[in-house]
PDB file of N, CA and C in Angstrom:
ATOM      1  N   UNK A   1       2.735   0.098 -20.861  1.00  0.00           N
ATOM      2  CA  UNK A   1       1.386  -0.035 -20.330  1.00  0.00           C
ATOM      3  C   UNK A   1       0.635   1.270 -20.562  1.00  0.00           C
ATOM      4  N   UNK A   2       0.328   1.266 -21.878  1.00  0.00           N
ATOM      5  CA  UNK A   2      -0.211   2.843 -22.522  1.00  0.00           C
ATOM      6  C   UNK A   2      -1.739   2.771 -21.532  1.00  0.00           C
ATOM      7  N   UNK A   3      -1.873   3.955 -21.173  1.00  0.00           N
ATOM      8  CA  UNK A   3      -3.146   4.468 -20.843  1.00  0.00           C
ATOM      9  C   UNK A   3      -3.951   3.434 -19.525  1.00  0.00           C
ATOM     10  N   UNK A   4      -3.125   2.950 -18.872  1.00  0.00           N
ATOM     11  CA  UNK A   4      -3.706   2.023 -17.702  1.00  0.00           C
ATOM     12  C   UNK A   4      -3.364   2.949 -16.578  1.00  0.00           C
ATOM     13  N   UNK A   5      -4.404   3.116 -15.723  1.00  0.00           N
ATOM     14  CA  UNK A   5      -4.229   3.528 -14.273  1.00  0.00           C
ATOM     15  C   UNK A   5      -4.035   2.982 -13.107  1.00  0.00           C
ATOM     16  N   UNK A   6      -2.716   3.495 -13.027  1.00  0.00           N
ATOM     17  CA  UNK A   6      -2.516   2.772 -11.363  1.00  0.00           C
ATOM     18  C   UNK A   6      -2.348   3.615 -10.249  1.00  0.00           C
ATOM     19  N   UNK A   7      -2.685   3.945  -9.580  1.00  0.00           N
ATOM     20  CA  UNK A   7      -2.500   4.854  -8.202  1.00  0.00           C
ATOM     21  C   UNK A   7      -2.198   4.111  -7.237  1.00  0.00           C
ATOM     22  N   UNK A   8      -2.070   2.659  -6.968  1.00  0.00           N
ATOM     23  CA  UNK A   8      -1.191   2.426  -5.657  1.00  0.00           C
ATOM     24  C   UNK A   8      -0.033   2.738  -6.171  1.00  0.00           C
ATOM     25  N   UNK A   9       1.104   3.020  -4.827  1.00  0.00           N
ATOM     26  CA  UNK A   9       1.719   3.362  -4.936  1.00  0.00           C
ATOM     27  C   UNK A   9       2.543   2.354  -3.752  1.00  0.00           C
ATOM     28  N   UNK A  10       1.740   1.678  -2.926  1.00  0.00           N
ATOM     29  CA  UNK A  10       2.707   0.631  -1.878  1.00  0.00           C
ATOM     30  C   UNK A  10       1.297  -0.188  -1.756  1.00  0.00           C
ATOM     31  N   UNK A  11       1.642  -1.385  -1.738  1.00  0.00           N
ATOM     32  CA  UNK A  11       0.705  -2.192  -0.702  1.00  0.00           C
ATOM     33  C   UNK A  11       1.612  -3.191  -0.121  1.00  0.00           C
ATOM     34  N   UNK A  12       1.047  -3.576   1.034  1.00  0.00           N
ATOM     35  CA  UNK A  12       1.558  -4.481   1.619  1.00  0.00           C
ATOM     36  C   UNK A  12       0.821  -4.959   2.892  1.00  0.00           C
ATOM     37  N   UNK A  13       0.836  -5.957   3.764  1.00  0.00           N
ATOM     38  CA  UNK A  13      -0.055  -6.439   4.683  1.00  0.00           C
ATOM     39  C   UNK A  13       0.523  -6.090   6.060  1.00  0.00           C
ATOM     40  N   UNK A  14       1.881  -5.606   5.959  1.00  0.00           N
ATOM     41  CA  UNK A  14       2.137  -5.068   7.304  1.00  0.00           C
ATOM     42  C   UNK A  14       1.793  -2.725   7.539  1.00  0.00           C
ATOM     43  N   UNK A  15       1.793  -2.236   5.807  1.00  0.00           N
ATOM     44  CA  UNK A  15       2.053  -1.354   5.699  1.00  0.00           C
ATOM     45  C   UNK A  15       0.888  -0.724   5.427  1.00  0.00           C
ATOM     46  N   UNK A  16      -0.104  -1.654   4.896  1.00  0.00           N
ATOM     47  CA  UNK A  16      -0.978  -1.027   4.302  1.00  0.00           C
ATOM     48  C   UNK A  16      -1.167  -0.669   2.785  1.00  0.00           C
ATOM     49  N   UNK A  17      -1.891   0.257   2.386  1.00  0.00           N
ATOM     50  CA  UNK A  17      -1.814   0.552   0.942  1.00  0.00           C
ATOM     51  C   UNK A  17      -1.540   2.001   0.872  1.00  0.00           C
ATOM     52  N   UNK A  18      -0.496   2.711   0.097  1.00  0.00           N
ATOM     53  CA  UNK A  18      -0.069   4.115  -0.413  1.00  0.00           C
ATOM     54  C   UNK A  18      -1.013   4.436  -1.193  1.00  0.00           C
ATOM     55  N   UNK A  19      -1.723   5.541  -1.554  1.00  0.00           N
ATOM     56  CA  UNK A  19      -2.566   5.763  -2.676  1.00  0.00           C
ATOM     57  C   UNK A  19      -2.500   7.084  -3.124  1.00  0.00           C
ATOM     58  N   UNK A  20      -2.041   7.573  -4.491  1.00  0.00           N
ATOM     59  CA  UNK A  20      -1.256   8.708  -4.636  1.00  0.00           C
ATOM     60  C   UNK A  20      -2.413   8.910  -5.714  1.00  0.00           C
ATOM     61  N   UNK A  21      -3.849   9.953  -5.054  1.00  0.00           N
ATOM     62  CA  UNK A  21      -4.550  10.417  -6.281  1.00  0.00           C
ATOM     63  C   UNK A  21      -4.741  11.626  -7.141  1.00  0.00           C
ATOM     64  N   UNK A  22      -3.111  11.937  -6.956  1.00  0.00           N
ATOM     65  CA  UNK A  22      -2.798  13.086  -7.813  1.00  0.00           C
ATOM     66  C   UNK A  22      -2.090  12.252  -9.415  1.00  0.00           C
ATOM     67  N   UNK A  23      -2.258  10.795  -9.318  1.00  0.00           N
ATOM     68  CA  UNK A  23      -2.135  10.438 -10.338  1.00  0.00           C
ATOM     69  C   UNK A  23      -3.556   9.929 -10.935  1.00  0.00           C
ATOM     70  N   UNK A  24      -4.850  10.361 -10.880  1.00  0.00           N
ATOM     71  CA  UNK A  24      -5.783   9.821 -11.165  1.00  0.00           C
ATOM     72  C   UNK A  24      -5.873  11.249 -12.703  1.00  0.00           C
ATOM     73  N   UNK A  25      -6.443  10.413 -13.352  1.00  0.00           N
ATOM     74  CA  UNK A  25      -6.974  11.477 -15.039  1.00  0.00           C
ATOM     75  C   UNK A  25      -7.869  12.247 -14.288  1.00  0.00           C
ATOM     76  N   UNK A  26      -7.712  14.027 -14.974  1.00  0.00           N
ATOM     77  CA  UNK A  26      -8.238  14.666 -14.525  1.00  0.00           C
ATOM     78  C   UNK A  26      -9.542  14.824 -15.071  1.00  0.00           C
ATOM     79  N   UNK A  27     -10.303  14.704 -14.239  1.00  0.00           N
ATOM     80  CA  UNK A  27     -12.122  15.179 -14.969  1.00  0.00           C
ATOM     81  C   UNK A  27     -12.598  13.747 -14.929  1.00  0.00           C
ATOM     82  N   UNK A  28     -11.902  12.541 -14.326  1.00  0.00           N
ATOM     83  CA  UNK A  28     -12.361  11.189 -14.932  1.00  0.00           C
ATOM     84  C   UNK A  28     -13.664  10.829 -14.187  1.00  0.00           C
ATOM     85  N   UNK A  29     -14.341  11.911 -13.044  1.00  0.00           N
ATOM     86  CA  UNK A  29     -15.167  11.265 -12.355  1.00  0.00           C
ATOM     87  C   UNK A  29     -16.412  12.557 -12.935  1.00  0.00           C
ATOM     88  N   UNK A  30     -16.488  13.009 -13.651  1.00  0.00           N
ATOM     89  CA  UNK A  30     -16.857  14.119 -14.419  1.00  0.00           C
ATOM     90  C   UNK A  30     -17.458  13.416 -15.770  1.00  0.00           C
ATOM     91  N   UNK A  31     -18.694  14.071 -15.947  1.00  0.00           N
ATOM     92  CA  UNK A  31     -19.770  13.840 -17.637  1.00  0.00           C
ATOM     93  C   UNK A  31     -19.233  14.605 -18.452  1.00  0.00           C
ATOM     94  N   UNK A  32     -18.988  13.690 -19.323  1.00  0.00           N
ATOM     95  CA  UNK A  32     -18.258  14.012 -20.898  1.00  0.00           C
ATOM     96  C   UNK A  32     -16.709  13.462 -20.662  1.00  0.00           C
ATOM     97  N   UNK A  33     -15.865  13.056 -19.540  1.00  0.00           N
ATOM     98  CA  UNK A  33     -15.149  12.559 -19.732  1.00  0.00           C
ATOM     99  C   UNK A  33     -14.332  11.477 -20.885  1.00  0.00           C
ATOM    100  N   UNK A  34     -13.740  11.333 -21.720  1.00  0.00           N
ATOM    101  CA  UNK A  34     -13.359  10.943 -22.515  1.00  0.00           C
ATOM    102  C   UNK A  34     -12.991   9.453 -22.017  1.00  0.00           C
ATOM    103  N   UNK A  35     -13.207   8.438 -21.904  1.00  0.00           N
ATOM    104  CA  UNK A  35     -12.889   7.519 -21.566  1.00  0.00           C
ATOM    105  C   UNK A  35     -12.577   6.573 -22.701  1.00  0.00           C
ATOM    106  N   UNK A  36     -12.999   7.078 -24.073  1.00  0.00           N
ATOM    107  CA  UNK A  36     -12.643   5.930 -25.153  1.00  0.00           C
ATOM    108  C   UNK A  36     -11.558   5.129 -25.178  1.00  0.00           C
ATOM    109  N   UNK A  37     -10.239   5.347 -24.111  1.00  0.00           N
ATOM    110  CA  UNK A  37      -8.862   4.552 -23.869  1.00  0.00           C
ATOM    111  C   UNK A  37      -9.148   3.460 -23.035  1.00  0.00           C
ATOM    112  N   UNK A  38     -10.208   3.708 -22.151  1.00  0.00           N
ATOM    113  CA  UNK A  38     -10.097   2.910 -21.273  1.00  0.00           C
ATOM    114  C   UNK A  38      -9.998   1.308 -21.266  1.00  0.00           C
ATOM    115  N   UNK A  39      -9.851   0.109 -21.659  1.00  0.00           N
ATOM    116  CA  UNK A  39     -10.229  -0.965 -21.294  1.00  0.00           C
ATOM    117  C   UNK A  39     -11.383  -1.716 -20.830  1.00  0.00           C
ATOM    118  N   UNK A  40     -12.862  -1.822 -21.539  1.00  0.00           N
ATOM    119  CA  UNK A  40     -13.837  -2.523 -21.176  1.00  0.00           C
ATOM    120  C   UNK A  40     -13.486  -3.589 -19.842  1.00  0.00           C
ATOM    121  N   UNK A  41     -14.406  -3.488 -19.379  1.00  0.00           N
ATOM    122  CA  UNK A  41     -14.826  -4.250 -18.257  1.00  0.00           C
ATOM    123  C   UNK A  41     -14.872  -5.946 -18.760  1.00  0.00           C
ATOM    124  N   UNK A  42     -14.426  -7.325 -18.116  1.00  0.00           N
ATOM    125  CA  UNK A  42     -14.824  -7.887 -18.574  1.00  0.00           C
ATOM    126  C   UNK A  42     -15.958  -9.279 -17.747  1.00  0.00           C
ATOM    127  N   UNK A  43     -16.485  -9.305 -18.889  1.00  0.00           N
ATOM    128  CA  UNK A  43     -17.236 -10.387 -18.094  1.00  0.00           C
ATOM    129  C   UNK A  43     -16.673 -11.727 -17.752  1.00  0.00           C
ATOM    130  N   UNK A  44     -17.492 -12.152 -16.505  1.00  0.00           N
ATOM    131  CA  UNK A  44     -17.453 -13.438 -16.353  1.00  0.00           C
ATOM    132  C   UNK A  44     -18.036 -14.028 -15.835  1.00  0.00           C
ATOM    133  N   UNK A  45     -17.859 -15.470 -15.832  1.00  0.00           N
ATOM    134  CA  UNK A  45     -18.851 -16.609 -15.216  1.00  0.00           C
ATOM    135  C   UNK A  45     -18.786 -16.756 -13.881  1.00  0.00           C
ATOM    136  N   UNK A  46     -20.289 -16.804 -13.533  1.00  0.00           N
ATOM    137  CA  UNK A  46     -20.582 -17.235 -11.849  1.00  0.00           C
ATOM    138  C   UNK A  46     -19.378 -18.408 -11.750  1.00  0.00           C
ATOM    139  N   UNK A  47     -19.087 -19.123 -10.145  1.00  0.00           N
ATOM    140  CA  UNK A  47     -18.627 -19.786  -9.894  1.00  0.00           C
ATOM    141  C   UNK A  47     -19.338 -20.758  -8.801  1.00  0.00           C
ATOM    142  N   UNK A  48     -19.381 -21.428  -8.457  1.00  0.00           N
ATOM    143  CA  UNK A  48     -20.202 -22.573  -7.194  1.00  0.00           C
ATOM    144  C   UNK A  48     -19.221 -22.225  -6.030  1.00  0.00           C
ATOM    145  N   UNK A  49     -17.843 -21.661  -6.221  1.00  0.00           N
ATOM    146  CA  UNK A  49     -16.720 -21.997  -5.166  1.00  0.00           C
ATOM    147  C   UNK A  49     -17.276 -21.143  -4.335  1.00  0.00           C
ATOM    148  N   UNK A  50     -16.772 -21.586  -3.275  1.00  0.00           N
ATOM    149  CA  UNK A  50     -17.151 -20.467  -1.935  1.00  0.00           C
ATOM    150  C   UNK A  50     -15.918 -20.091  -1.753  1.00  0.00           C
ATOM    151  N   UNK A  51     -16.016 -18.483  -1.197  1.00  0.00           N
ATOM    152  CA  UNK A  51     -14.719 -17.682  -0.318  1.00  0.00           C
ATOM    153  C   UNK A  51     -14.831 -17.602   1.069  1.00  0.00           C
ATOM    154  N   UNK A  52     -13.735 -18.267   0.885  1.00  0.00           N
ATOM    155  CA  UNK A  52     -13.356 -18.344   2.282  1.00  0.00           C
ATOM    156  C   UNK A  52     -12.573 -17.593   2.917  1.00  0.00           C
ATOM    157  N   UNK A  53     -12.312 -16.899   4.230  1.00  0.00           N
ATOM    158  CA  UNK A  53     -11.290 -15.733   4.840  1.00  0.00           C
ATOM    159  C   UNK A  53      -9.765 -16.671   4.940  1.00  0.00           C
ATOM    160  N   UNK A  54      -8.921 -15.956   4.970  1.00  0.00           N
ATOM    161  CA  UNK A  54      -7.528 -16.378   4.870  1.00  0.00           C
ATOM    162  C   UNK A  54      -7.260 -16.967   6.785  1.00  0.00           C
ATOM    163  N   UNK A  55      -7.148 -18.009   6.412  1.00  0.00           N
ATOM    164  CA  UNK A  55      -6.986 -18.494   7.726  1.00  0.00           C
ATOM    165  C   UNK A  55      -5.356 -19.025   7.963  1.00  0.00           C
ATOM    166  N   UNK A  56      -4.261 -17.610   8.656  1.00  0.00           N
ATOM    167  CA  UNK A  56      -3.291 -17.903   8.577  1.00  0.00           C
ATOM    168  C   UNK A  56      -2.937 -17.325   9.952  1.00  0.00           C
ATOM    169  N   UNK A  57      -1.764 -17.575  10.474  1.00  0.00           N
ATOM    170  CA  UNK A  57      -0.834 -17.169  11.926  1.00  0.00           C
ATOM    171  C   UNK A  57      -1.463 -15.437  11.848  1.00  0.00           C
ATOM    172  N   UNK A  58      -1.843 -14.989  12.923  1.00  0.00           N
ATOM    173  CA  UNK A  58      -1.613 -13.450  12.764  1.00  0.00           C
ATOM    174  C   UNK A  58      -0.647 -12.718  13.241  1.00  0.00           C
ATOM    175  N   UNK A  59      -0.718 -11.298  13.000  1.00  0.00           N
ATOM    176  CA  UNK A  59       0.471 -10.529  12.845  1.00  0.00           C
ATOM    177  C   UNK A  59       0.796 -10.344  14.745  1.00  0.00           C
ATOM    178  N   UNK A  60       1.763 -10.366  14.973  1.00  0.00           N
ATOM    179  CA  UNK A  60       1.992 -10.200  16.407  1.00  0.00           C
ATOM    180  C   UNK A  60       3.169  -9.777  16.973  1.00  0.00           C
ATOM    181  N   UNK A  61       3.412  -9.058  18.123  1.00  0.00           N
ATOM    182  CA  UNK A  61       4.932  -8.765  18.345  1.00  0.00           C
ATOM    183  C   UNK A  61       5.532  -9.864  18.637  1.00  0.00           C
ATOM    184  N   UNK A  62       6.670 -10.169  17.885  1.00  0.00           N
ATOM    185  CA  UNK A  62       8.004 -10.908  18.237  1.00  0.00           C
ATOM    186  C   UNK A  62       8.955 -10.901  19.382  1.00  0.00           C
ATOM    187  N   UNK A  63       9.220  -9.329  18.807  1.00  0.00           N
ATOM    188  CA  UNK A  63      10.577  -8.951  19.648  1.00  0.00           C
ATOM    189  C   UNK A  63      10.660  -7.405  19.883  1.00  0.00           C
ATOM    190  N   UNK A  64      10.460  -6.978  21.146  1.00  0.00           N
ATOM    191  CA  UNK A  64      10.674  -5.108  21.270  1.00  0.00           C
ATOM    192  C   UNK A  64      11.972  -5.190  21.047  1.00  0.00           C
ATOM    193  N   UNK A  65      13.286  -4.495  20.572  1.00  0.00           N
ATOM    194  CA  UNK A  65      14.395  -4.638  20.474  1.00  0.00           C
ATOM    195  C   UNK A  65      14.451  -2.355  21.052  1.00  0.00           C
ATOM    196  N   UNK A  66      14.715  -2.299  21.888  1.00  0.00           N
ATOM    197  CA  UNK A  66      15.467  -1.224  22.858  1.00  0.00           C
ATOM    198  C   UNK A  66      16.356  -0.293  22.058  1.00  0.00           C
ATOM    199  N   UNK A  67      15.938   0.604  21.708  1.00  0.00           N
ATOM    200  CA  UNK A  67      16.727   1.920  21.025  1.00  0.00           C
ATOM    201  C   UNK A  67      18.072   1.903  21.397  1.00  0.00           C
ATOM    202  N   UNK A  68      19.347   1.908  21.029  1.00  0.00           N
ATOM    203  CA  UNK A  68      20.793   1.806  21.446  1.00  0.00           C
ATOM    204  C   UNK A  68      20.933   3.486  20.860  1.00  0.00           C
ATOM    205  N   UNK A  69      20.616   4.216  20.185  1.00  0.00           N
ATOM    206  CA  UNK A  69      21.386   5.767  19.951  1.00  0.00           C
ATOM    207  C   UNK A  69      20.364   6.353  19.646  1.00  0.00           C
ATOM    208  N   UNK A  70      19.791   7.463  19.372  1.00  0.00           N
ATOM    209  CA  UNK A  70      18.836   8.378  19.179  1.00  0.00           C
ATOM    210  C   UNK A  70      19.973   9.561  18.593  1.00  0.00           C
ATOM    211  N   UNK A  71      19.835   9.956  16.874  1.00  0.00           N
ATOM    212  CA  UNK A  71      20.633  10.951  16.824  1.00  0.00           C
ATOM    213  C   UNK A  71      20.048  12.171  15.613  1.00  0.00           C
ATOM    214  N   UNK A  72      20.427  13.404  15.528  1.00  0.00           N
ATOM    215  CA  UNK A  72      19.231  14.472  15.307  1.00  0.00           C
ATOM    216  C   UNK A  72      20.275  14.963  13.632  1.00  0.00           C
ATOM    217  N   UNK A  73      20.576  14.078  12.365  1.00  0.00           N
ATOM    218  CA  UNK A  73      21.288  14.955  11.644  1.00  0.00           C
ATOM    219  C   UNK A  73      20.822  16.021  11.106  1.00  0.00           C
ATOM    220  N   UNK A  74      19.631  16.302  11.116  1.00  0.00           N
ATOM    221  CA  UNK A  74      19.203  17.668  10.704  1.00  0.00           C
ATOM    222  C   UNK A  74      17.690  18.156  11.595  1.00  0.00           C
ATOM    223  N   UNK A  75      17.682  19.604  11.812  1.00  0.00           N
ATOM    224  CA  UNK A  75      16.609  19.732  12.619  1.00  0.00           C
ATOM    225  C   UNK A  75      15.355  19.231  12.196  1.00  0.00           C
ATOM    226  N   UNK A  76      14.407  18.480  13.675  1.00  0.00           N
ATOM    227  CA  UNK A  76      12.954  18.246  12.897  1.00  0.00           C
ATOM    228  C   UNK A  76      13.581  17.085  12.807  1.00  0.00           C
ATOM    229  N   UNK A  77      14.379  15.968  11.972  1.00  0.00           N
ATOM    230  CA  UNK A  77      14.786  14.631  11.626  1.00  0.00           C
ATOM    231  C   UNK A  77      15.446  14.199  12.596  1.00  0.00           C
ATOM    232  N   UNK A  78      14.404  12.543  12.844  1.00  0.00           N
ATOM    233  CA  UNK A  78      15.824  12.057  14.351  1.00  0.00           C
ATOM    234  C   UNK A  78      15.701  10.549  13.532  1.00  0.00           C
ATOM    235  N   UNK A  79      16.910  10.192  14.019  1.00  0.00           N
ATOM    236  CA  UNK A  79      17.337   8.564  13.564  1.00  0.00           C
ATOM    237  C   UNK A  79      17.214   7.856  14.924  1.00  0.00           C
ATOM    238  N   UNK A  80      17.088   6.496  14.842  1.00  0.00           N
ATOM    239  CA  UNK A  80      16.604   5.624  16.249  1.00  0.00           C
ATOM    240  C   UNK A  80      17.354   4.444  15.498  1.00  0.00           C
ATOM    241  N   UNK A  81      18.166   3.932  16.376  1.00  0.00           N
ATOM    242  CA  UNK A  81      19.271   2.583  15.904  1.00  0.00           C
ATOM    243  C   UNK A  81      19.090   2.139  16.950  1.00  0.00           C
ATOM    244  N   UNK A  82      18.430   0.822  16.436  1.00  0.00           N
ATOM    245  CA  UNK A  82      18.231   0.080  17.061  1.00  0.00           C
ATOM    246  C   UNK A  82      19.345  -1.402  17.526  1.00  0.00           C
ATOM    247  N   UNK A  83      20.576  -1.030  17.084  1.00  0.00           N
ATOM    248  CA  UNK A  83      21.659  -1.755  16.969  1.00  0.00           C
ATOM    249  C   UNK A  83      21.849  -2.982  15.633  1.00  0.00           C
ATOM    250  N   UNK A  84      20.533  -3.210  15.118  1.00  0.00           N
ATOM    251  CA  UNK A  84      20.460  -4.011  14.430  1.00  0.00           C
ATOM    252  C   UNK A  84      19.637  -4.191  12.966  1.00  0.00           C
ATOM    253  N   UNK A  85      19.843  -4.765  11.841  1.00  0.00           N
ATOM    254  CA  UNK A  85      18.666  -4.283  10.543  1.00  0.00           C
ATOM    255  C   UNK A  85      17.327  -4.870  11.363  1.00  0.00           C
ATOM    256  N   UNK A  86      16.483  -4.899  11.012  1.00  0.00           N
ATOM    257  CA  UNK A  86      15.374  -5.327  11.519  1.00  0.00           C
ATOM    258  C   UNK A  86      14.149  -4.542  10.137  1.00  0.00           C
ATOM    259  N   UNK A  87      13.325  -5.323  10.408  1.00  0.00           N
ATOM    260  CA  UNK A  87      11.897  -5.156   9.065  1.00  0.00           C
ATOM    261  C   UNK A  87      10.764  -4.954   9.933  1.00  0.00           C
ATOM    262  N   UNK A  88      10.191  -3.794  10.998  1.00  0.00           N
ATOM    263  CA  UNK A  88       8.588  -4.001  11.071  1.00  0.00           C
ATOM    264  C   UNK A  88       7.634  -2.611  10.901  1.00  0.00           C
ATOM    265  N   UNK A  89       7.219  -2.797  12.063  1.00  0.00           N
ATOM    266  CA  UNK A  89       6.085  -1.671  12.151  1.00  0.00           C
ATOM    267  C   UNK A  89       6.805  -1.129  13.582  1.00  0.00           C
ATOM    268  N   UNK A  90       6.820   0.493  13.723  1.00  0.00           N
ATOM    269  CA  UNK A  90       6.948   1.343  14.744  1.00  0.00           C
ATOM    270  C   UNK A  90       5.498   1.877  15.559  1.00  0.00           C
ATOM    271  N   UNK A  91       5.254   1.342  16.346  1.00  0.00           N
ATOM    272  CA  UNK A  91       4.237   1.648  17.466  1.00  0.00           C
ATOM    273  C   UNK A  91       4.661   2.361  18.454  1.00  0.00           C
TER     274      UNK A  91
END
């Protein structure tokens, strides 16, 4: 994928989006920039469809699941085991 820019770096709907713009071309927001690599823009046709908002379950707590160990392997760094794998968000 010669010469395409990507700077996310995470997205996701529980996480948010990562955006790392120390990978952006340098000078690219700058006159005289060289952009001849870039990829034209492309056109397209109106549509009649309407957008509509995503009408789905929202995000909500499940389950608090209770810290079982709190442990420190290096200073400054603490681990929280929660007894179990688990996938969310820490509030």
């Amino acid at each position: 994928m010669e010469n395409e820019r990507f700077t996310d770096t995470f997205t996701s709907i529980y996480g948010g989006e990562d955006y790392d713009a120390g990978k952006e071309q340098t000078g690219w927001n700058q006159a005289g920039f060289d952009d001849t690599q870039w990829k034209p823009a492309i056109v397209v046709m109106a549509t009649e469809k309407q957008l509509l908002p995503e009408e789905d379950h929202p995000v909500k707590v499940m389950e608090v699941l209770p810290v079982q160990r709190i442990s420190q392997p290096q200073p400054g760094i603490y681990m929280y085991d929660f007894g179990q794998n688990a996938s969310g968000i820490i509030d």
